[in-house]
N, C-alpha and C. Protein backbone atom coordinates (compact mmCIF):
# COMPACT_ATOMS: atom_id res chain seq x y z
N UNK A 1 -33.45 -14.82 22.07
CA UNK A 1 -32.79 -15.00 20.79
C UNK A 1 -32.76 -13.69 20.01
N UNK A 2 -33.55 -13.27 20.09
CA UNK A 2 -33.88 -11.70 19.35
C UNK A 2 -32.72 -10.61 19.64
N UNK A 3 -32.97 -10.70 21.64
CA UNK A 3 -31.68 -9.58 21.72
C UNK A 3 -30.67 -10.16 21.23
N UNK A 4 -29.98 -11.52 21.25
CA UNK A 4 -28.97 -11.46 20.85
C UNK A 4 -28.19 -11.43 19.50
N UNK A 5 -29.77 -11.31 19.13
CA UNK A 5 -29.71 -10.80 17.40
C UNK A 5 -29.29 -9.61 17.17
N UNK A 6 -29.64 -8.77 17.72
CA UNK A 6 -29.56 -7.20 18.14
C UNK A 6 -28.53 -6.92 17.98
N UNK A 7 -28.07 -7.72 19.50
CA UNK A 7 -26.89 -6.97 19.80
C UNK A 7 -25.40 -7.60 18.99
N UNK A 8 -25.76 -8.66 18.14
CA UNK A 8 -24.74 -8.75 17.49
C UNK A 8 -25.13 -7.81 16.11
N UNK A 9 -25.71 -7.27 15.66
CA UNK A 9 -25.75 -6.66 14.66
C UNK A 9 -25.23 -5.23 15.27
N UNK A 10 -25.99 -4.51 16.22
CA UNK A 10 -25.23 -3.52 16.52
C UNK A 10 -23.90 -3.81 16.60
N UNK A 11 -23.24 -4.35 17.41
CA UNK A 11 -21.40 -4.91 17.33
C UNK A 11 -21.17 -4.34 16.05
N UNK A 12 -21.40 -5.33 15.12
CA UNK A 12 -20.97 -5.18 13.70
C UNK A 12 -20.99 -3.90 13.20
N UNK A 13 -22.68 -3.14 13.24
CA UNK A 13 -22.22 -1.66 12.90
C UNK A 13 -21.23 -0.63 13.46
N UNK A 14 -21.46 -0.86 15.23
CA UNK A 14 -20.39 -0.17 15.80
C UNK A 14 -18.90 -0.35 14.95
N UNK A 15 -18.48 -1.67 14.65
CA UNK A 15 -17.46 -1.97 14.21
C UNK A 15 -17.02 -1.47 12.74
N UNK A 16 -18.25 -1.13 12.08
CA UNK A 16 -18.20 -0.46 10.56
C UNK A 16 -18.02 0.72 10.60
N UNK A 17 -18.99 1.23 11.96
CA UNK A 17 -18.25 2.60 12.00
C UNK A 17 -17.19 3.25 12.63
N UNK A 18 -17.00 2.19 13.29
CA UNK A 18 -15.13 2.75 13.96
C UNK A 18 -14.02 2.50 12.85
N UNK A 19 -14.29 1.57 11.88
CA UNK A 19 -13.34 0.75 11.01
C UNK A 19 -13.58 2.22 9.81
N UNK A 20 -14.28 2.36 9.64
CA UNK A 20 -14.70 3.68 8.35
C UNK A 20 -14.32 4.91 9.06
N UNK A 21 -14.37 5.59 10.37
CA UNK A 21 -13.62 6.33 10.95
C UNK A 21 -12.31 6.15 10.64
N UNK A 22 -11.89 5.12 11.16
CA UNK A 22 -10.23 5.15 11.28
C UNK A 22 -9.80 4.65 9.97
N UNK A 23 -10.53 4.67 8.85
CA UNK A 23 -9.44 5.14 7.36
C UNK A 23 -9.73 6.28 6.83
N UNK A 24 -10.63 7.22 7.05
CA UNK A 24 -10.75 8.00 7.03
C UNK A 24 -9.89 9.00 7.35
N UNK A 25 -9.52 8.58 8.36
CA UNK A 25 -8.49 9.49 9.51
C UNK A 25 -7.17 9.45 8.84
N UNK A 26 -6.60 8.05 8.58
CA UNK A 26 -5.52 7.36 8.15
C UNK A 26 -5.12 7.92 6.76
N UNK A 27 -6.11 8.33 6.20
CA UNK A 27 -6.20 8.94 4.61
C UNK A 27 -5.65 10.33 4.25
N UNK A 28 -6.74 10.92 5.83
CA UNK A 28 -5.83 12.18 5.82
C UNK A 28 -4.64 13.05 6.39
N UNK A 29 -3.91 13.52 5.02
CA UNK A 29 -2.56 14.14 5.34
C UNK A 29 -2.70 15.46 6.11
N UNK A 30 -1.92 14.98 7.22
CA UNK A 30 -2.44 16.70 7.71
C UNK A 30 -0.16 17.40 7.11
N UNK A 31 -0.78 18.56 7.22
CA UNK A 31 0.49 19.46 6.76
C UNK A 31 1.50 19.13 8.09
N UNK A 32 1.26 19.15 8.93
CA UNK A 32 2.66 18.80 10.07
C UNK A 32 3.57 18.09 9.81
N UNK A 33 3.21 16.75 9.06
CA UNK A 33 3.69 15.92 8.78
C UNK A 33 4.37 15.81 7.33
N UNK A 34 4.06 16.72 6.45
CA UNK A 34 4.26 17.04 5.15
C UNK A 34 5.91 16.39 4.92
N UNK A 35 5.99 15.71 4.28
CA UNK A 35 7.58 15.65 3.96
C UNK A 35 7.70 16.24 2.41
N UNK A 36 9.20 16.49 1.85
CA UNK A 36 9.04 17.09 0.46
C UNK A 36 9.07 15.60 -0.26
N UNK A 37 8.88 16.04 -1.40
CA UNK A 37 9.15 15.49 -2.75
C UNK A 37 10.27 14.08 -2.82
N UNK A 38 11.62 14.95 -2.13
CA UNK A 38 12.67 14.45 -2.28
C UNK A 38 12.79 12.75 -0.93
N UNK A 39 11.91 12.93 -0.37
CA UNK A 39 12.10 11.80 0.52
C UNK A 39 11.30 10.52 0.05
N UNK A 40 11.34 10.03 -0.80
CA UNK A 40 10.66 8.82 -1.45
C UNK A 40 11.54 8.23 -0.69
N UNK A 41 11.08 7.08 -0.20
CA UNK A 41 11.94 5.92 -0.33
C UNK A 41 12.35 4.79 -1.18
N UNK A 42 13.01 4.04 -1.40
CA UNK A 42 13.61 3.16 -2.35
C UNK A 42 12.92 1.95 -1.51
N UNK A 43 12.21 0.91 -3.01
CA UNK A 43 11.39 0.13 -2.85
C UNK A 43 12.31 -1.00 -3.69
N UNK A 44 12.28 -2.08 -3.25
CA UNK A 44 12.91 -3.18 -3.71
C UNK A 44 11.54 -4.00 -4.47
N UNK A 45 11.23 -4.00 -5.51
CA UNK A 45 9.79 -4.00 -6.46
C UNK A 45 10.10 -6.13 -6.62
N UNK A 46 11.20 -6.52 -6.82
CA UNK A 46 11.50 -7.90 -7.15
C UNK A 46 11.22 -8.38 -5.82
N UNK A 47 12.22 -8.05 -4.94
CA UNK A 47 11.90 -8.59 -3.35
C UNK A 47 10.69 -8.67 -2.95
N UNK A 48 10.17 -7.38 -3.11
CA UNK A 48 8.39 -7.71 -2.58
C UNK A 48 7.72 -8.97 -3.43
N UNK A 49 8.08 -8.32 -4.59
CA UNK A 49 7.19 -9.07 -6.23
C UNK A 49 7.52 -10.97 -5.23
N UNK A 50 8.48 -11.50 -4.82
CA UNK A 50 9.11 -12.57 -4.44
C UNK A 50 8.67 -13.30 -3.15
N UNK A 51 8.06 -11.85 -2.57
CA UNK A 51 7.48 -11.94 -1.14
C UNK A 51 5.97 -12.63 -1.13
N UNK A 52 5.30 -12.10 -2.36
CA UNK A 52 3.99 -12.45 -2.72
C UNK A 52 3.75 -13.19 -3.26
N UNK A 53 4.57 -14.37 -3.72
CA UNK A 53 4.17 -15.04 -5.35
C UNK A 53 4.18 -15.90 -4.11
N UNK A 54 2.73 -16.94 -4.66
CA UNK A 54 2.11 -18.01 -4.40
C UNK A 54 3.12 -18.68 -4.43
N UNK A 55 4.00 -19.14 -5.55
CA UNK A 55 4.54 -20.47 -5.60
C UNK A 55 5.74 -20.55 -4.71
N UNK A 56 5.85 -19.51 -4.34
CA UNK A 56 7.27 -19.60 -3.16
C UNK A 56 6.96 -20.05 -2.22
N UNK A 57 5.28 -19.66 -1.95
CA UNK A 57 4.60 -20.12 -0.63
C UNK A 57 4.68 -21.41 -0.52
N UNK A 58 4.53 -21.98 -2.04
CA UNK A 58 3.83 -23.34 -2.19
C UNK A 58 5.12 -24.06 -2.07
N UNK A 59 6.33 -23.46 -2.57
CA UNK A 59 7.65 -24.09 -2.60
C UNK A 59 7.81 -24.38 -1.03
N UNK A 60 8.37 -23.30 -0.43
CA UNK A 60 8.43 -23.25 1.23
C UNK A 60 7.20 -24.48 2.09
N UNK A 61 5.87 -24.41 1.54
CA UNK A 61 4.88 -25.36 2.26
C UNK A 61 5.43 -26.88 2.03
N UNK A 62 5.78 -27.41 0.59
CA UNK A 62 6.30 -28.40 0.44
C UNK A 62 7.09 -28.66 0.66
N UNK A 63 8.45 -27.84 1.15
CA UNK A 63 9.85 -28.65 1.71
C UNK A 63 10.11 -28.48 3.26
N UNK A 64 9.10 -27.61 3.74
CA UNK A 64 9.36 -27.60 5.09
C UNK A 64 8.46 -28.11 5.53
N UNK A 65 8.18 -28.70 7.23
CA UNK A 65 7.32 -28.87 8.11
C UNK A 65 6.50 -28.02 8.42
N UNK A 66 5.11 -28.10 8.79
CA UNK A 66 4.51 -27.45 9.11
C UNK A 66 4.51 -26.81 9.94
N UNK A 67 4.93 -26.53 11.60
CA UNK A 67 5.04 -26.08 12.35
C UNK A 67 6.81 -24.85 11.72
N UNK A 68 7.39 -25.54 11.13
CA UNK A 68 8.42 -24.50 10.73
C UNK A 68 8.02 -23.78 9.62
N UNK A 69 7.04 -24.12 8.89
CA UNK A 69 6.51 -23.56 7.66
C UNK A 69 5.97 -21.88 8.10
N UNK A 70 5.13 -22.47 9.26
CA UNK A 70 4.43 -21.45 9.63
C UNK A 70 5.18 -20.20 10.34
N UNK A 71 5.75 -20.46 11.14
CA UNK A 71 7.66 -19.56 11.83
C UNK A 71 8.06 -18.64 10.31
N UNK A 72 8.47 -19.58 9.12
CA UNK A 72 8.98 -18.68 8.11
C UNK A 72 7.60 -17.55 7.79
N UNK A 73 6.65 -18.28 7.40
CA UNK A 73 5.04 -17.01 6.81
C UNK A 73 5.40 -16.46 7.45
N UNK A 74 4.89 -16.23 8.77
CA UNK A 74 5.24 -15.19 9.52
C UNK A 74 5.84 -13.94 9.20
N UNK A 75 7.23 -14.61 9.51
CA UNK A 75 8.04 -13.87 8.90
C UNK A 75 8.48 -12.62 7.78
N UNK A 76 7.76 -14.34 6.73
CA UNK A 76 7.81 -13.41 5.50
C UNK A 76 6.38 -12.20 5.43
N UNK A 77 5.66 -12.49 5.98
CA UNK A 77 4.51 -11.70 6.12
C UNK A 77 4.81 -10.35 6.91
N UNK A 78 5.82 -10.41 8.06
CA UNK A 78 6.07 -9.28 8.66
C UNK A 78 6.87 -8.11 7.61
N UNK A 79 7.38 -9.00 6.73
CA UNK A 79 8.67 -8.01 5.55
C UNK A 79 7.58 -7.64 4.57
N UNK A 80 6.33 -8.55 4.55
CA UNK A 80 5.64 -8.13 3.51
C UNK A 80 5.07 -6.60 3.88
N UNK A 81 4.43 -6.43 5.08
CA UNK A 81 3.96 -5.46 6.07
C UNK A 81 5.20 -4.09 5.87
N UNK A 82 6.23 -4.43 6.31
CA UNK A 82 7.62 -3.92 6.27
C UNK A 82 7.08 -2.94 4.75
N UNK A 83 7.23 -3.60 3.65
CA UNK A 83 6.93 -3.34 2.05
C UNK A 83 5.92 -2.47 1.77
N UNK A 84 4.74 -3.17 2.45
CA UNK A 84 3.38 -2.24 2.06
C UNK A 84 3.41 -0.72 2.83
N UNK A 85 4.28 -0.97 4.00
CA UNK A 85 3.90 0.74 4.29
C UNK A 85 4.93 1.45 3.96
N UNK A 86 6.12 0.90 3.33
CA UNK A 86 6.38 2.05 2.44
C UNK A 86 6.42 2.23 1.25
N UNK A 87 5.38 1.15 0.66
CA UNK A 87 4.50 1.38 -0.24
C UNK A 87 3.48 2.90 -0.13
N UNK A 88 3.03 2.58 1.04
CA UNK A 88 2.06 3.57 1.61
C UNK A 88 3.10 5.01 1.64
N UNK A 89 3.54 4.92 2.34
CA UNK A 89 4.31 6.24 2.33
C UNK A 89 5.09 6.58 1.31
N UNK A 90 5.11 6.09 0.33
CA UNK A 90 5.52 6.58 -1.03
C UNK A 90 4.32 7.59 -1.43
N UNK A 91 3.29 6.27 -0.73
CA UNK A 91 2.09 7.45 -1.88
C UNK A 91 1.76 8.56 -1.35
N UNK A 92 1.74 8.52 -0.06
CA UNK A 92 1.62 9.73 0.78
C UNK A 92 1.97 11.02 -0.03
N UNK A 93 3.49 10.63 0.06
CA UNK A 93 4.64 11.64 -0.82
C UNK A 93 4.47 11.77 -1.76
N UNK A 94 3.74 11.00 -2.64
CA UNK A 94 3.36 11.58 -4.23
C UNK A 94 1.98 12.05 -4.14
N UNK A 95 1.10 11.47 -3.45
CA UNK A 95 -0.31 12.31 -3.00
C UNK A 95 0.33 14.25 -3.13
N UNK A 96 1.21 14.84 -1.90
CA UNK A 96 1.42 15.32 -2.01
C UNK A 96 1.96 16.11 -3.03
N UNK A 97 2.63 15.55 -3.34
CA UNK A 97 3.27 16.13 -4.64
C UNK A 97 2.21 16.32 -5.81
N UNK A 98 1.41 15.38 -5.84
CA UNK A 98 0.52 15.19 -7.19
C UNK A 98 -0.54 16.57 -6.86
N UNK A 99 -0.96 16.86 -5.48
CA UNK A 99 -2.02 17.75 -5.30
C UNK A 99 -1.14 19.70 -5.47
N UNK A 100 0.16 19.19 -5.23
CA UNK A 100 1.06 20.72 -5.69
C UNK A 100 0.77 21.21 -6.91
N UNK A 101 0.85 20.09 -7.78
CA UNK A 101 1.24 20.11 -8.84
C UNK A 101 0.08 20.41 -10.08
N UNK A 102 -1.45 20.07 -9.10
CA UNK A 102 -2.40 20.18 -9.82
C UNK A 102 -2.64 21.82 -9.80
N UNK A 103 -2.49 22.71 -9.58
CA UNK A 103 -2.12 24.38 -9.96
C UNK A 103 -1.99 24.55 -10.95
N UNK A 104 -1.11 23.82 -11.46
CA UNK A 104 -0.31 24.37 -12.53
C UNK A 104 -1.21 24.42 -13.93
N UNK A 105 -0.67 25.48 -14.70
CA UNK A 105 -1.44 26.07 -15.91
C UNK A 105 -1.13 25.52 -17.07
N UNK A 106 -0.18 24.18 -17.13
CA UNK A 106 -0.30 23.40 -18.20
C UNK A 106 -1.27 22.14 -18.07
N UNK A 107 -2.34 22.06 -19.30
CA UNK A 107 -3.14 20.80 -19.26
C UNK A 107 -2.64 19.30 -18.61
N UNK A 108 -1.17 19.31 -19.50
CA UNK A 108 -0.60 17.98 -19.78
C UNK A 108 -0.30 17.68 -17.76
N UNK A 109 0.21 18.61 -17.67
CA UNK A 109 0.50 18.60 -16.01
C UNK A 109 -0.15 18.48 -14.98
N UNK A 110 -1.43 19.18 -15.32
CA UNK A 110 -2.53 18.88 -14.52
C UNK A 110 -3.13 17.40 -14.80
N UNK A 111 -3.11 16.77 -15.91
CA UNK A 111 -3.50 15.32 -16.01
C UNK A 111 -2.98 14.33 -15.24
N UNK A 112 -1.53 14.51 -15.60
CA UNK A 112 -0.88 13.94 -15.32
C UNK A 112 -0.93 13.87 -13.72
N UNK A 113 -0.87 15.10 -13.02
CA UNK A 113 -1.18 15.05 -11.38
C UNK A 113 -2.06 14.70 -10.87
N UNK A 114 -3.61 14.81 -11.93
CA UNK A 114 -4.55 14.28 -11.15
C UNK A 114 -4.62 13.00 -11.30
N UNK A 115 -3.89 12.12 -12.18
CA UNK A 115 -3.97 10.50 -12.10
C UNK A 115 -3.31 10.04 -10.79
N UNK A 116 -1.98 10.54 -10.77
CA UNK A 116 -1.01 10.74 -9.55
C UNK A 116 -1.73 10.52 -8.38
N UNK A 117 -2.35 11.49 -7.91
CA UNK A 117 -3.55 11.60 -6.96
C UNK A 117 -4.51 10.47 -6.82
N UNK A 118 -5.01 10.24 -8.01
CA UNK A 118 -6.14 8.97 -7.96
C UNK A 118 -5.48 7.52 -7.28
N UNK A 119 -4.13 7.79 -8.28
CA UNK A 119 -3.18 6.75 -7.79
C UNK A 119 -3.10 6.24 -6.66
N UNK A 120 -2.63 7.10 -6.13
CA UNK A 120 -2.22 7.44 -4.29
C UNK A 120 -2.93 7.04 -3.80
N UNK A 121 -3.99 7.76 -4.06
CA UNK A 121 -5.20 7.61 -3.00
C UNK A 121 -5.35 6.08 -2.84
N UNK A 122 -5.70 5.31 -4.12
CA UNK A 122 -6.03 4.23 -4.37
C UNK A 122 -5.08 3.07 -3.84
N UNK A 123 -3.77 3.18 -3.86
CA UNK A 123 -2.76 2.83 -3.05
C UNK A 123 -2.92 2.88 -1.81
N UNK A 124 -3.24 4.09 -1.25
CA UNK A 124 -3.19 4.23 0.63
C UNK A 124 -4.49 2.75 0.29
N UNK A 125 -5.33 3.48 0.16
CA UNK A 125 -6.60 2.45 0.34
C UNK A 125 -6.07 1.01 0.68
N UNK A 126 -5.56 0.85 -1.02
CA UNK A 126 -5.07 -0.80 -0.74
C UNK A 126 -4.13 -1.47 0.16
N UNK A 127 -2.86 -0.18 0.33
CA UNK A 127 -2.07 -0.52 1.78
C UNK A 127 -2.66 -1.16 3.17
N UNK A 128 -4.09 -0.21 3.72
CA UNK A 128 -4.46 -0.31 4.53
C UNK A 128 -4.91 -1.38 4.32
N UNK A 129 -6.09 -2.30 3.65
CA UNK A 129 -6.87 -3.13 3.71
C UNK A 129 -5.58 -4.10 3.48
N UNK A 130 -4.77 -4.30 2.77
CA UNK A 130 -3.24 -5.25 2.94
C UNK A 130 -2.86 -5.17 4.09
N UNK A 131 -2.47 -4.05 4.77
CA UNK A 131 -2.06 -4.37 6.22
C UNK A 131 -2.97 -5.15 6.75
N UNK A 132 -4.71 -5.25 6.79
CA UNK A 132 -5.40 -5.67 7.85
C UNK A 132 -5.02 -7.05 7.59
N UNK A 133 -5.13 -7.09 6.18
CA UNK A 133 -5.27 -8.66 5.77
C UNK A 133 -3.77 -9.46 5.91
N UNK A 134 -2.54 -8.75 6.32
CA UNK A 134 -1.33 -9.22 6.49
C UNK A 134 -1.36 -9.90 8.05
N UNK A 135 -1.74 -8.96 8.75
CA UNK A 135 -2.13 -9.31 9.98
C UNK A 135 -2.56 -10.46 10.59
N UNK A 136 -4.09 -10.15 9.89
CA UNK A 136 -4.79 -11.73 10.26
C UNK A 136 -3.87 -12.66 9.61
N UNK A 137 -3.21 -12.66 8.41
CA UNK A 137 -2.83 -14.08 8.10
C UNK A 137 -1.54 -14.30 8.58
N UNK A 138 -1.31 -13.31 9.74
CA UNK A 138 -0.01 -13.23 10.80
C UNK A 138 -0.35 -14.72 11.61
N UNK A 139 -2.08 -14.20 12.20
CA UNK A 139 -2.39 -15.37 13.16
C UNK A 139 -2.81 -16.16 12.53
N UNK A 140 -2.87 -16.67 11.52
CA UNK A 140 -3.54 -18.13 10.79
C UNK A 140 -2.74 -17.78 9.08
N UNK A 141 -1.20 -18.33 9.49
CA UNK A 141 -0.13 -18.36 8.15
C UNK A 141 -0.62 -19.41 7.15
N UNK A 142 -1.76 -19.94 7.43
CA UNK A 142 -1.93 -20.86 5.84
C UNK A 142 -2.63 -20.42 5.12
N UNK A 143 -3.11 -18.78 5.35
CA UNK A 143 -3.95 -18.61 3.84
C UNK A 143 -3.27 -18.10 2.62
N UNK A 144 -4.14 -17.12 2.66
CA UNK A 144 -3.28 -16.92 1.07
C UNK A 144 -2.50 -15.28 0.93
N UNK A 145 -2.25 -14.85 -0.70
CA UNK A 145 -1.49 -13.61 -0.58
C UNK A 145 -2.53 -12.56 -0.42
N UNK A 146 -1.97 -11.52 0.45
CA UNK A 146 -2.58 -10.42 0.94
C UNK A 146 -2.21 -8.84 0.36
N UNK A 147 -1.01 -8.79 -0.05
CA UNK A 147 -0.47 -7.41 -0.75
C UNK A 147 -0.59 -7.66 -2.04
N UNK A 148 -0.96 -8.49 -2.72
CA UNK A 148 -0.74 -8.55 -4.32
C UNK A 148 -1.75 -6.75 -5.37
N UNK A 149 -2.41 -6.67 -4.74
CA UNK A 149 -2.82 -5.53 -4.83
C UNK A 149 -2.41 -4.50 -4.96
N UNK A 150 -1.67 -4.48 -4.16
CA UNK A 150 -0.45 -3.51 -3.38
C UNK A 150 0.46 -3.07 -4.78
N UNK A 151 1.39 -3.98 -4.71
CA UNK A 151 2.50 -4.24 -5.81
C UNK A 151 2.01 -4.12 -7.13
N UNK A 152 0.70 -4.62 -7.93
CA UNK A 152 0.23 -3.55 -8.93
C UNK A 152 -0.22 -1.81 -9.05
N UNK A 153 -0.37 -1.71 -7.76
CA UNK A 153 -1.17 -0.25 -7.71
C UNK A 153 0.61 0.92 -7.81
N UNK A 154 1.61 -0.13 -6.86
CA UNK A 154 2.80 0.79 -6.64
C UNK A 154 3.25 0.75 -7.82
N UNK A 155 3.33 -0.32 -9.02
CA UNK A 155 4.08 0.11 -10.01
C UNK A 155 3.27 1.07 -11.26
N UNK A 156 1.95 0.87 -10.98
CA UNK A 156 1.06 2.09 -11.82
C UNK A 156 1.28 3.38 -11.24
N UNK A 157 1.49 3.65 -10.11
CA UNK A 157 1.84 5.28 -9.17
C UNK A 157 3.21 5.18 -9.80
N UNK A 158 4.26 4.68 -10.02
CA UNK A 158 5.50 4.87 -10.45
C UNK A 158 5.70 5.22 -11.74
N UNK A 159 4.82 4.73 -12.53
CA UNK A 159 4.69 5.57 -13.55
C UNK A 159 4.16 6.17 -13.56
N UNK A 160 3.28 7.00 -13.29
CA UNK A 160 2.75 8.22 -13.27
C UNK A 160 3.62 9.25 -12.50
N UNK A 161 4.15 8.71 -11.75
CA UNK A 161 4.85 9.75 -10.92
C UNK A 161 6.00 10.26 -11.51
N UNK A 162 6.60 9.26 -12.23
CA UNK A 162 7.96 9.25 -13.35
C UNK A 162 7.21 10.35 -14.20
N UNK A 163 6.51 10.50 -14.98
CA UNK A 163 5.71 11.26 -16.28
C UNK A 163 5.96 12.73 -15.44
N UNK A 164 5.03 12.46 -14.37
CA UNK A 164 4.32 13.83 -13.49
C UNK A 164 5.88 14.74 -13.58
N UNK A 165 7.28 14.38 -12.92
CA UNK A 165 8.15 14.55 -12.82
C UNK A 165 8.85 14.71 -13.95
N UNK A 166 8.76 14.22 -15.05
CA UNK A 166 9.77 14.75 -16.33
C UNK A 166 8.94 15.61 -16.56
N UNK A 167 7.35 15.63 -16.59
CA UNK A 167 6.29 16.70 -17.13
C UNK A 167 6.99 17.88 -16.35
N UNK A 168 7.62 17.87 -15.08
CA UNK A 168 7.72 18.99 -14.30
C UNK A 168 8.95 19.91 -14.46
N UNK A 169 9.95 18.52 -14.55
CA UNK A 169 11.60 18.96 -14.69
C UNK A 169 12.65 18.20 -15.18
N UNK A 170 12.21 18.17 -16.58
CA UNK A 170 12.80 16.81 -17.65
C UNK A 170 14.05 16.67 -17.74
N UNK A 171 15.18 17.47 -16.74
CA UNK A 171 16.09 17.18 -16.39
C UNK A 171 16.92 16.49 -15.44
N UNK A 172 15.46 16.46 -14.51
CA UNK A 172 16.44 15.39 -13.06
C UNK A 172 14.89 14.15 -12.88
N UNK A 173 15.51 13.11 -13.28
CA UNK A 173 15.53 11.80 -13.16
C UNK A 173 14.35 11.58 -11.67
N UNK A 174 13.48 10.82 -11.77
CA UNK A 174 12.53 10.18 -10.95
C UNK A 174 12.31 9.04 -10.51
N UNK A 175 12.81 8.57 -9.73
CA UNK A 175 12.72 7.02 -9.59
C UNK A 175 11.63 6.67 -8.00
N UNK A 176 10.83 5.65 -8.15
CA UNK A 176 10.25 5.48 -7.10
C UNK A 176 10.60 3.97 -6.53
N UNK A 177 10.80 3.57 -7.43
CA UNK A 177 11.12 1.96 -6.61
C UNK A 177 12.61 1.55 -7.17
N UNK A 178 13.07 0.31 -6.26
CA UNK A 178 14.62 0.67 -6.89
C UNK A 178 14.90 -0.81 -6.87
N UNK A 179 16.16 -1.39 -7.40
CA UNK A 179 16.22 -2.83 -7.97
C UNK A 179 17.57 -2.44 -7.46
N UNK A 180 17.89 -3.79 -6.36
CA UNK A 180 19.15 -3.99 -5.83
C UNK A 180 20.01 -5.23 -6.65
């Protein structure tokens, strides 16, 4: 009984430390990959916002069958996934941008970049742990929402990133998420 006490606890650490490795890794931007400024992508903020709300779930659970209920989650869970990483790679791109920008010899600019940054960061974070949790509720569609996290953190980076950007060049317009 003992070893197999053991050896399930080791498992688990092994597993904490491969899992803490690989966001670690995931976190960091290496320069190869650098994209500029200008490649944000356009985020549909309602669609996602629509993707996550409980009561759609709850709408969809009550008028469909269960076995078809679960076919749509899915689904909608894969677009949610779809959402969060380029959620994620927004922030990437403003990570970047926000750490350019912290140089600079105005106060207001440097604030403004280092929230940017905190932002980001805090975003990748939540992307990742949303992806894990999109996943699992890939294979067991009756739990609950998994990106809601997500979708507050992206519209706090959007404003900051909007500021960071007029702070920078109060003539050309910043948009990070976009409404179709």
């Amino acid at each position: 009984m003992n070893l197999a006490v053991l050896i399930v606890i080791a498992a688990v650490l092994a597993l904490v430390v491969i899992l803490g490795a690989a966001i670690t890794r995931s976190l960091r931007i290496s320069e190869k990959s650098a994209a500029p400024s200008g490649e944000l992508q356009p985020m549909d903020v309602e669609a996602f916002r629509n993707l996550i709300d409980p009561a759609e779930d709850g709408y969809l659970r009550l008028r469909l069958p269960p076995a078809q209920f679960r076919v749509v989650r899915r689904e909608r869970l894969l677009a949610m996934a779809a959402y969060v990483q380029v959620a994620a790679g927004n922030a990437t791109v403003l990570l970047r941008t926000g750490r350019s920008a912290l140089a600079s010899g105005d106060p207001r600019l440097a604030a403004a970049a280092h929230q940017l940054v905190d932002d980001a960061l805090l975003l990748r974070i939540n992307a990742l742990v949303a992806l894990a949790r999109i996943y699992v509720e890939w294979a067991w569609p009756m739990s609950g929402t998994a990106a809601a996290p997500v979708i507050a953190r992206y519209q706090s980076i959007s404003g900051t990133a909007m500021l960071l950007g007029r702070l920078q060049n109060p003539s050309v317009p910043v948009r990070v998420s976009a409404r179709f």
